[in-house]
N, C-alpha and C. Protein backbone atom coordinates (compact mmCIF):
# COMPACT_ATOMS: atom_id res chain seq x y z
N UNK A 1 -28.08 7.46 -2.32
CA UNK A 1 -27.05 6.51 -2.69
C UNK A 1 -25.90 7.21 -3.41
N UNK A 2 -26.19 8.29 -4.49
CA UNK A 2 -25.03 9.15 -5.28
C UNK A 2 -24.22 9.65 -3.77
N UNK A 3 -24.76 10.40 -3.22
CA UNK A 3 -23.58 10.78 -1.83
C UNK A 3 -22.74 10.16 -1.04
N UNK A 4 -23.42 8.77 -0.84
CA UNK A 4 -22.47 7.64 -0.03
C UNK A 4 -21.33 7.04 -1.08
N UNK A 5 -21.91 6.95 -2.38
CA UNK A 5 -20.85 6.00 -3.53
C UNK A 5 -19.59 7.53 -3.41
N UNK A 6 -20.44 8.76 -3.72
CA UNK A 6 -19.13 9.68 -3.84
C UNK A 6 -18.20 9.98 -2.63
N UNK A 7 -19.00 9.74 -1.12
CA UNK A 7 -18.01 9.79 -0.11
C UNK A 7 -16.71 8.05 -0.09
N UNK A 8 -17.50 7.19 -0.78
CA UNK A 8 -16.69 6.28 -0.47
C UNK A 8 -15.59 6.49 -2.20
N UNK A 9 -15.21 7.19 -2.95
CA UNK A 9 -14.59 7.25 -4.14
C UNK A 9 -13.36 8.11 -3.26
N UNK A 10 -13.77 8.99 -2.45
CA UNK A 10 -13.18 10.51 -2.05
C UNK A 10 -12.64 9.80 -0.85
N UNK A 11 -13.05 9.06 -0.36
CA UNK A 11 -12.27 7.75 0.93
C UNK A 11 -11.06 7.06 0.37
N UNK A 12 -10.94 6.31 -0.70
CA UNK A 12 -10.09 5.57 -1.71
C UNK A 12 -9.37 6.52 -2.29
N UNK A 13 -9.66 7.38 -2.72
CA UNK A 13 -8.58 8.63 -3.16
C UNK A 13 -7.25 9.16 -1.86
N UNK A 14 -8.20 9.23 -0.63
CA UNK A 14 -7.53 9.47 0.01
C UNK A 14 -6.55 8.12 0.70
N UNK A 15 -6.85 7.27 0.53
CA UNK A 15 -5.97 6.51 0.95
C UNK A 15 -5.00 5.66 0.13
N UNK A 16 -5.17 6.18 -1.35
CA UNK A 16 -4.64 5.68 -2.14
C UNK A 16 -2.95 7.14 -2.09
N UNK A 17 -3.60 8.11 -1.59
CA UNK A 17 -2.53 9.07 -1.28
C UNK A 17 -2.04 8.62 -0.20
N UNK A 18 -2.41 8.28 1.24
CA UNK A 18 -1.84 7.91 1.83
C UNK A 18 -0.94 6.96 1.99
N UNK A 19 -0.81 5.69 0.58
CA UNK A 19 0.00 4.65 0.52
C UNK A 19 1.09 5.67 0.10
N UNK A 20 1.18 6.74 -0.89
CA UNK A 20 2.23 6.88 -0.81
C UNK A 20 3.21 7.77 0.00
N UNK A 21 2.30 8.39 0.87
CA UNK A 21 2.69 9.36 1.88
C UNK A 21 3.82 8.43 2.79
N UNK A 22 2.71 7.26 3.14
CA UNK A 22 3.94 6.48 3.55
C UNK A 22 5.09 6.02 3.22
N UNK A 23 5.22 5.29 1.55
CA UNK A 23 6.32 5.02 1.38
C UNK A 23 7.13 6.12 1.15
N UNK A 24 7.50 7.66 0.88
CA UNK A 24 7.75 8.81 1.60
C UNK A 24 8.63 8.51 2.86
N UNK A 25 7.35 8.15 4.04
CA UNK A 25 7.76 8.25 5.37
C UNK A 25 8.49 6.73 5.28
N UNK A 26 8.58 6.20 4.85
CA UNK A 26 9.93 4.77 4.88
C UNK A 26 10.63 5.08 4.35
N UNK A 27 11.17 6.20 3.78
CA UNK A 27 12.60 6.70 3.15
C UNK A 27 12.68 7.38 4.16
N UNK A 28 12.15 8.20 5.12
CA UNK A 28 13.13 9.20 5.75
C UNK A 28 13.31 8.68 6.97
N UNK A 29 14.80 9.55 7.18
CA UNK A 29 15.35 8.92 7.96
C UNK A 29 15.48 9.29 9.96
N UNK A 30 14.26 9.74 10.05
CA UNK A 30 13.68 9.38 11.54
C UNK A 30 12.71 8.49 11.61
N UNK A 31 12.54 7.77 11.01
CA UNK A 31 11.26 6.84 11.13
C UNK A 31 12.05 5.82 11.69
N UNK A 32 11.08 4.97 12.78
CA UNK A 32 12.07 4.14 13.44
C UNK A 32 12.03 2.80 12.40
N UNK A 33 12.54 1.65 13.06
CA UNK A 33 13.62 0.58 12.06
C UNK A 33 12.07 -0.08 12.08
N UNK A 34 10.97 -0.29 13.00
CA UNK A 34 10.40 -1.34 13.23
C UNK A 34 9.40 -0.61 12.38
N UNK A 35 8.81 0.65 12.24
CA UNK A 35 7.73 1.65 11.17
C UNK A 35 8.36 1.19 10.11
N UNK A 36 9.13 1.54 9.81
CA UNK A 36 9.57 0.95 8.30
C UNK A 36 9.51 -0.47 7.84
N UNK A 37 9.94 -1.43 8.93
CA UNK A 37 9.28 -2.65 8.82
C UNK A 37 7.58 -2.65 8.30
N UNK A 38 6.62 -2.35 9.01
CA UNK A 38 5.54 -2.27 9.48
C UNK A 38 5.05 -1.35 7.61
N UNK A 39 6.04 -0.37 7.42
CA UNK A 39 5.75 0.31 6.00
C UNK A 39 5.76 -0.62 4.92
N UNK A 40 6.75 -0.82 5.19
CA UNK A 40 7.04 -1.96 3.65
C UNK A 40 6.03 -2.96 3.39
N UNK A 41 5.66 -3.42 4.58
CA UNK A 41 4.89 -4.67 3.72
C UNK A 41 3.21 -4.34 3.95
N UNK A 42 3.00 -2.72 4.31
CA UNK A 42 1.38 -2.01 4.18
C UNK A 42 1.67 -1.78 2.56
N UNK A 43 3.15 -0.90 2.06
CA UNK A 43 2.88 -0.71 1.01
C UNK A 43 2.83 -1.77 0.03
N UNK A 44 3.84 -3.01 0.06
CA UNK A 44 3.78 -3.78 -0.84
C UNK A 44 2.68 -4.51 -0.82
N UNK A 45 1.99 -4.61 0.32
CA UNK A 45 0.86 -5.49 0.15
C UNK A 45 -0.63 -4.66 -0.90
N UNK A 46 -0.52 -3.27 -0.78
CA UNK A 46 -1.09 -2.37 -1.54
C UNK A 46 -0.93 -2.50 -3.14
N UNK A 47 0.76 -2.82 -3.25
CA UNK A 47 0.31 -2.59 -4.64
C UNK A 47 0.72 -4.24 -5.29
N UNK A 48 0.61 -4.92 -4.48
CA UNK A 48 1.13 -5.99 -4.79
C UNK A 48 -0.30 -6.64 -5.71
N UNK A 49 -0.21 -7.44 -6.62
CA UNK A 49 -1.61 -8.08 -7.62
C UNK A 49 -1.86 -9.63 -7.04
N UNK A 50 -1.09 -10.00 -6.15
CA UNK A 50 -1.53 -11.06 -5.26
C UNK A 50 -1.74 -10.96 -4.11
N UNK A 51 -3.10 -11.28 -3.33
CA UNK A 51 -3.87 -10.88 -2.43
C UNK A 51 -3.76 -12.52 -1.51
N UNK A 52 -4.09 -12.09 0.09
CA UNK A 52 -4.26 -13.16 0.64
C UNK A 52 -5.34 -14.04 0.37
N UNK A 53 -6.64 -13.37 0.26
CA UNK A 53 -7.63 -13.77 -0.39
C UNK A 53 -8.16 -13.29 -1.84
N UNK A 54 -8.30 -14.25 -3.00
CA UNK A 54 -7.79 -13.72 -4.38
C UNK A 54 -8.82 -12.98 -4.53
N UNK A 55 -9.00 -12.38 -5.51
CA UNK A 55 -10.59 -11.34 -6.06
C UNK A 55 -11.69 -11.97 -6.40
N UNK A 56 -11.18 -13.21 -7.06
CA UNK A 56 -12.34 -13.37 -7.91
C UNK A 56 -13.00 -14.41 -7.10
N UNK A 57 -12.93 -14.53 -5.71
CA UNK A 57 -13.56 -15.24 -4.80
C UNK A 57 -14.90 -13.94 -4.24
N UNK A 58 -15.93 -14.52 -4.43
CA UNK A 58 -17.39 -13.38 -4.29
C UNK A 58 -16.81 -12.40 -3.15
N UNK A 59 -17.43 -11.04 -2.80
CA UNK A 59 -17.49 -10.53 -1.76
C UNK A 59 -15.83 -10.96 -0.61
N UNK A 60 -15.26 -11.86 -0.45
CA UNK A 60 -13.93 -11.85 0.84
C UNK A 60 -13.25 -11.52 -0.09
N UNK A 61 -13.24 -11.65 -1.72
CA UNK A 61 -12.12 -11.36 -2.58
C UNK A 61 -11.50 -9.51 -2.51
N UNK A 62 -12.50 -8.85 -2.62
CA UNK A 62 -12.23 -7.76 -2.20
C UNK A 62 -12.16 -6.95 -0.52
N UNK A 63 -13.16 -7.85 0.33
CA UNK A 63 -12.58 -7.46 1.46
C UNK A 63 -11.65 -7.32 2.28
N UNK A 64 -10.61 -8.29 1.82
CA UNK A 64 -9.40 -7.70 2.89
C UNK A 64 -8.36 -7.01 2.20
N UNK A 65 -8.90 -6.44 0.84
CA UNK A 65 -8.10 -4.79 0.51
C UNK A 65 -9.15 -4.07 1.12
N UNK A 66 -10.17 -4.03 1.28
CA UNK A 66 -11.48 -2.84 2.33
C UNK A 66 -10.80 -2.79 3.71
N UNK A 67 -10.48 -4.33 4.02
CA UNK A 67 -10.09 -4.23 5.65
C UNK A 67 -8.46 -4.09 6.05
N UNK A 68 -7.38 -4.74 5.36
CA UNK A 68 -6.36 -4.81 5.37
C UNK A 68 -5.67 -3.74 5.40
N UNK A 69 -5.61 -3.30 4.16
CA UNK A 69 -4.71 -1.81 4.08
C UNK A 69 -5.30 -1.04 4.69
N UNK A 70 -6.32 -0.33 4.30
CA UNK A 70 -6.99 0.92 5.08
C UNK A 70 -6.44 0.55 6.77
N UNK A 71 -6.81 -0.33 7.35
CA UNK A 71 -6.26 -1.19 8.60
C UNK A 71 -4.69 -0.53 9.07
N UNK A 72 -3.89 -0.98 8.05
CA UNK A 72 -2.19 -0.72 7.85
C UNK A 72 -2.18 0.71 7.87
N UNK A 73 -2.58 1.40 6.91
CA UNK A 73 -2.92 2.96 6.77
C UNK A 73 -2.67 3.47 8.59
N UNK A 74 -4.32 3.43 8.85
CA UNK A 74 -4.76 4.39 10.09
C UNK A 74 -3.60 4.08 11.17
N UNK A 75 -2.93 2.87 11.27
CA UNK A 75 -2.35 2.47 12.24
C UNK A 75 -0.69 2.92 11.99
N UNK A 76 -0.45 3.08 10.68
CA UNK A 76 0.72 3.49 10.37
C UNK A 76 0.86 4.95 10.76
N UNK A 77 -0.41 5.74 9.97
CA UNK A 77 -0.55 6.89 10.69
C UNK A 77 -0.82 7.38 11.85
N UNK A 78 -0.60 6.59 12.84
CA UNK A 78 -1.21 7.51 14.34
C UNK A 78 0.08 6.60 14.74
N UNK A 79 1.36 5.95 14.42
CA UNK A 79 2.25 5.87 15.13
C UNK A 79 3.36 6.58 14.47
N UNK A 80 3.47 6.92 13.30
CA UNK A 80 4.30 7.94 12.87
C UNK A 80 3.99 9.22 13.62
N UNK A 81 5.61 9.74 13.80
CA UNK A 81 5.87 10.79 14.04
C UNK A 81 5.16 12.44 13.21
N UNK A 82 4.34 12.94 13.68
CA UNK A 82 3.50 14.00 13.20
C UNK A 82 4.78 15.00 11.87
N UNK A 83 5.89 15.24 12.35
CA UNK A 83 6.61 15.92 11.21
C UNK A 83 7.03 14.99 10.21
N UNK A 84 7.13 13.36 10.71
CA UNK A 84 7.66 12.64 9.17
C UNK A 84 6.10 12.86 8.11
N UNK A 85 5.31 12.74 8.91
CA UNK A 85 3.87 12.08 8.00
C UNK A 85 3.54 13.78 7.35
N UNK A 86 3.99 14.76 8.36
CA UNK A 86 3.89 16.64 7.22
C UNK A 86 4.73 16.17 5.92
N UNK A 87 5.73 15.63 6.20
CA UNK A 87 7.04 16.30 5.49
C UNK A 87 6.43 15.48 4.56
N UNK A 88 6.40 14.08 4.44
CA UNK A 88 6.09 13.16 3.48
C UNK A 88 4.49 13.09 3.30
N UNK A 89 3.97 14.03 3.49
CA UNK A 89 2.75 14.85 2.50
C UNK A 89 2.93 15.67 1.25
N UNK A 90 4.06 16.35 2.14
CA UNK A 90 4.72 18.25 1.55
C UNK A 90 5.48 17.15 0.16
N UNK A 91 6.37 16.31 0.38
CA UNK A 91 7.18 15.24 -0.70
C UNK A 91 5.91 14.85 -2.10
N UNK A 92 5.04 13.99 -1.46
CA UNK A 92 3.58 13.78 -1.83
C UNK A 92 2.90 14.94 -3.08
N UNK A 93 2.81 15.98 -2.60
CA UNK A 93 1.99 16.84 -3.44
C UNK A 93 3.02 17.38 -4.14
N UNK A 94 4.03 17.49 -3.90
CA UNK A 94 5.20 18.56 -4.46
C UNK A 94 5.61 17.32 -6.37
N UNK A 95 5.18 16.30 -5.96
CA UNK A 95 5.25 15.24 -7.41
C UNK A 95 3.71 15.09 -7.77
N UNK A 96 3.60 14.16 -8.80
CA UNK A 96 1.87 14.13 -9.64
C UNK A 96 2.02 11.98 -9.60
N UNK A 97 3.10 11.35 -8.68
CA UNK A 97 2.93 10.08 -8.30
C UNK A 97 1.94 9.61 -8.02
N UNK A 98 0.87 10.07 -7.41
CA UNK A 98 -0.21 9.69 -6.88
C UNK A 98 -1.22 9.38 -8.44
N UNK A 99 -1.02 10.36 -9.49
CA UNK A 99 -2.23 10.34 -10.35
C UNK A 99 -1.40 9.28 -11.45
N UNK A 100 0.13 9.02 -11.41
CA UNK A 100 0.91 8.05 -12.20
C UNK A 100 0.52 6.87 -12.04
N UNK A 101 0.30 6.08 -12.94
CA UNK A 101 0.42 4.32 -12.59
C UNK A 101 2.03 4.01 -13.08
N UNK A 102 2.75 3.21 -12.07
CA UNK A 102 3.68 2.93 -11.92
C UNK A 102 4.12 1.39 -12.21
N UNK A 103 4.06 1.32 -13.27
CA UNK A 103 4.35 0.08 -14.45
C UNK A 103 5.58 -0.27 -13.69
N UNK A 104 6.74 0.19 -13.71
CA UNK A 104 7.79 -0.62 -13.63
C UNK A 104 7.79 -0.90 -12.44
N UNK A 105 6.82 -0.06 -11.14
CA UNK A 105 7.02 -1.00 -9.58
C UNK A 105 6.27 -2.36 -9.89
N UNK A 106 4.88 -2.69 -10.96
CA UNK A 106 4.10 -3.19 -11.05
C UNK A 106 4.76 -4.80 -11.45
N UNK A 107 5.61 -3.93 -12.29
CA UNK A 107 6.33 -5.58 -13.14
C UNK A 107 7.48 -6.32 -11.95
N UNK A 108 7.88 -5.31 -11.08
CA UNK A 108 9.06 -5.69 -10.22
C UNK A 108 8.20 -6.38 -9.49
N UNK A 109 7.59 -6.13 -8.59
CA UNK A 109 6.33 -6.87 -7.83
C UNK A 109 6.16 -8.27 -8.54
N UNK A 110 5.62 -8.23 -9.78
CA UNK A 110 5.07 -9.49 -10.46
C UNK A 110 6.52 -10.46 -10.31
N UNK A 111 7.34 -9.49 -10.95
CA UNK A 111 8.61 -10.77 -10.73
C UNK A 111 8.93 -11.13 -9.81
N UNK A 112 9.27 -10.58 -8.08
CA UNK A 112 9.72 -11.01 -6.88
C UNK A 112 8.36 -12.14 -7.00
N UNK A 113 7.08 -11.72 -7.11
CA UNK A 113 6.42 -13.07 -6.71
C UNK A 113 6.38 -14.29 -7.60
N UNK A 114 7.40 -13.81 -8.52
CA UNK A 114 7.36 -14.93 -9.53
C UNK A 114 8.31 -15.92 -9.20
N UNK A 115 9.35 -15.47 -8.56
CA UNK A 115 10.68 -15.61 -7.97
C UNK A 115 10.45 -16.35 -6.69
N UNK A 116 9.14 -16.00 -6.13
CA UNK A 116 9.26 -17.00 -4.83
C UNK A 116 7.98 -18.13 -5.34
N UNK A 117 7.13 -17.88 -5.99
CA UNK A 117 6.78 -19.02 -6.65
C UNK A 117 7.15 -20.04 -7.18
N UNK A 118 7.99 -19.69 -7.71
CA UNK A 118 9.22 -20.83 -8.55
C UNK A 118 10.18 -21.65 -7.27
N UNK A 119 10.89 -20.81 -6.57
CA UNK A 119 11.55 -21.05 -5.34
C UNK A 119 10.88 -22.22 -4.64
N UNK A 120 9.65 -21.62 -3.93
CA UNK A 120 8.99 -23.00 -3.53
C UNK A 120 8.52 -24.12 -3.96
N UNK A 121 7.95 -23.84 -5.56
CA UNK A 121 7.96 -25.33 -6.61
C UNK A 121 9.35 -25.97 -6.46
N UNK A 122 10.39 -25.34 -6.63
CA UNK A 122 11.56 -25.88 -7.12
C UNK A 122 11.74 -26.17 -5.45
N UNK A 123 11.94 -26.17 -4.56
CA UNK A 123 11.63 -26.79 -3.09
C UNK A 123 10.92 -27.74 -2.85
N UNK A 124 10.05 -27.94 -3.44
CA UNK A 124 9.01 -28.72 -3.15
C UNK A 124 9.04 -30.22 -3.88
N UNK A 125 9.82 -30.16 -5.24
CA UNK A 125 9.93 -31.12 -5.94
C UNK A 125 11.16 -32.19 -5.33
């Protein structure tokens, strides 16, 4: 059981690099219009703290971050272009982003969804 928990820690590491490899590869500028579409909302849905299905619902709460992103990931990666996804590796390691928690994307996030929360109350009334 210690070998499977440590291959699945060393799985999440790696794809927690790969979210940002991508957003990387959605700044540069050969990536086509519709990948970058397709980027933006793998990454925001990654770091976003509202989930389609919430957490604290047993077992589905965490599965569709198990199935979702990782999902977005593999598929992002095998249609990107092999030199954007080098380069925005080489971008990747060349900073220490990956081991940063990033407070101020965290709070921007909270507010856009605060912003369309409100939007649709205030719609709705």
């Amino acid at each position: 059981m210690g070998k499977t928990m440590e291959q699945f820690k060393m799985r999440m590491k790696k794809w927690k690099e790969d979210i940002f490899v991508i957003a990387e590869a959605y700044k540069h500028p050969d990536t086509p219009f519709y990948l970058k579409v397709f980027a933006w909302i793998v990454v925001a849905y990654a770091f976003s703290p509202i989930d389609l299905i919430p957490d604290f619902i047993p077992i589905l709460g965490y599965l569709d971050d198990l199935i979702l992103i990782p999902f977005g990931i593999t598929i992002l990666l095998k249609l990107l272009p092999d030199h954007i996804i080098q380069e925005s590796r080489e971008k990747v390691a060349a900073t220490d982003n990956v081991k940063k928690k990033n407070w101020l994307a965290g709070v921007i996030i909270i507010l856009l969804w605060a912003t369309g929360i409100y939007w649709v109350v205030k719609q709705s009334w």
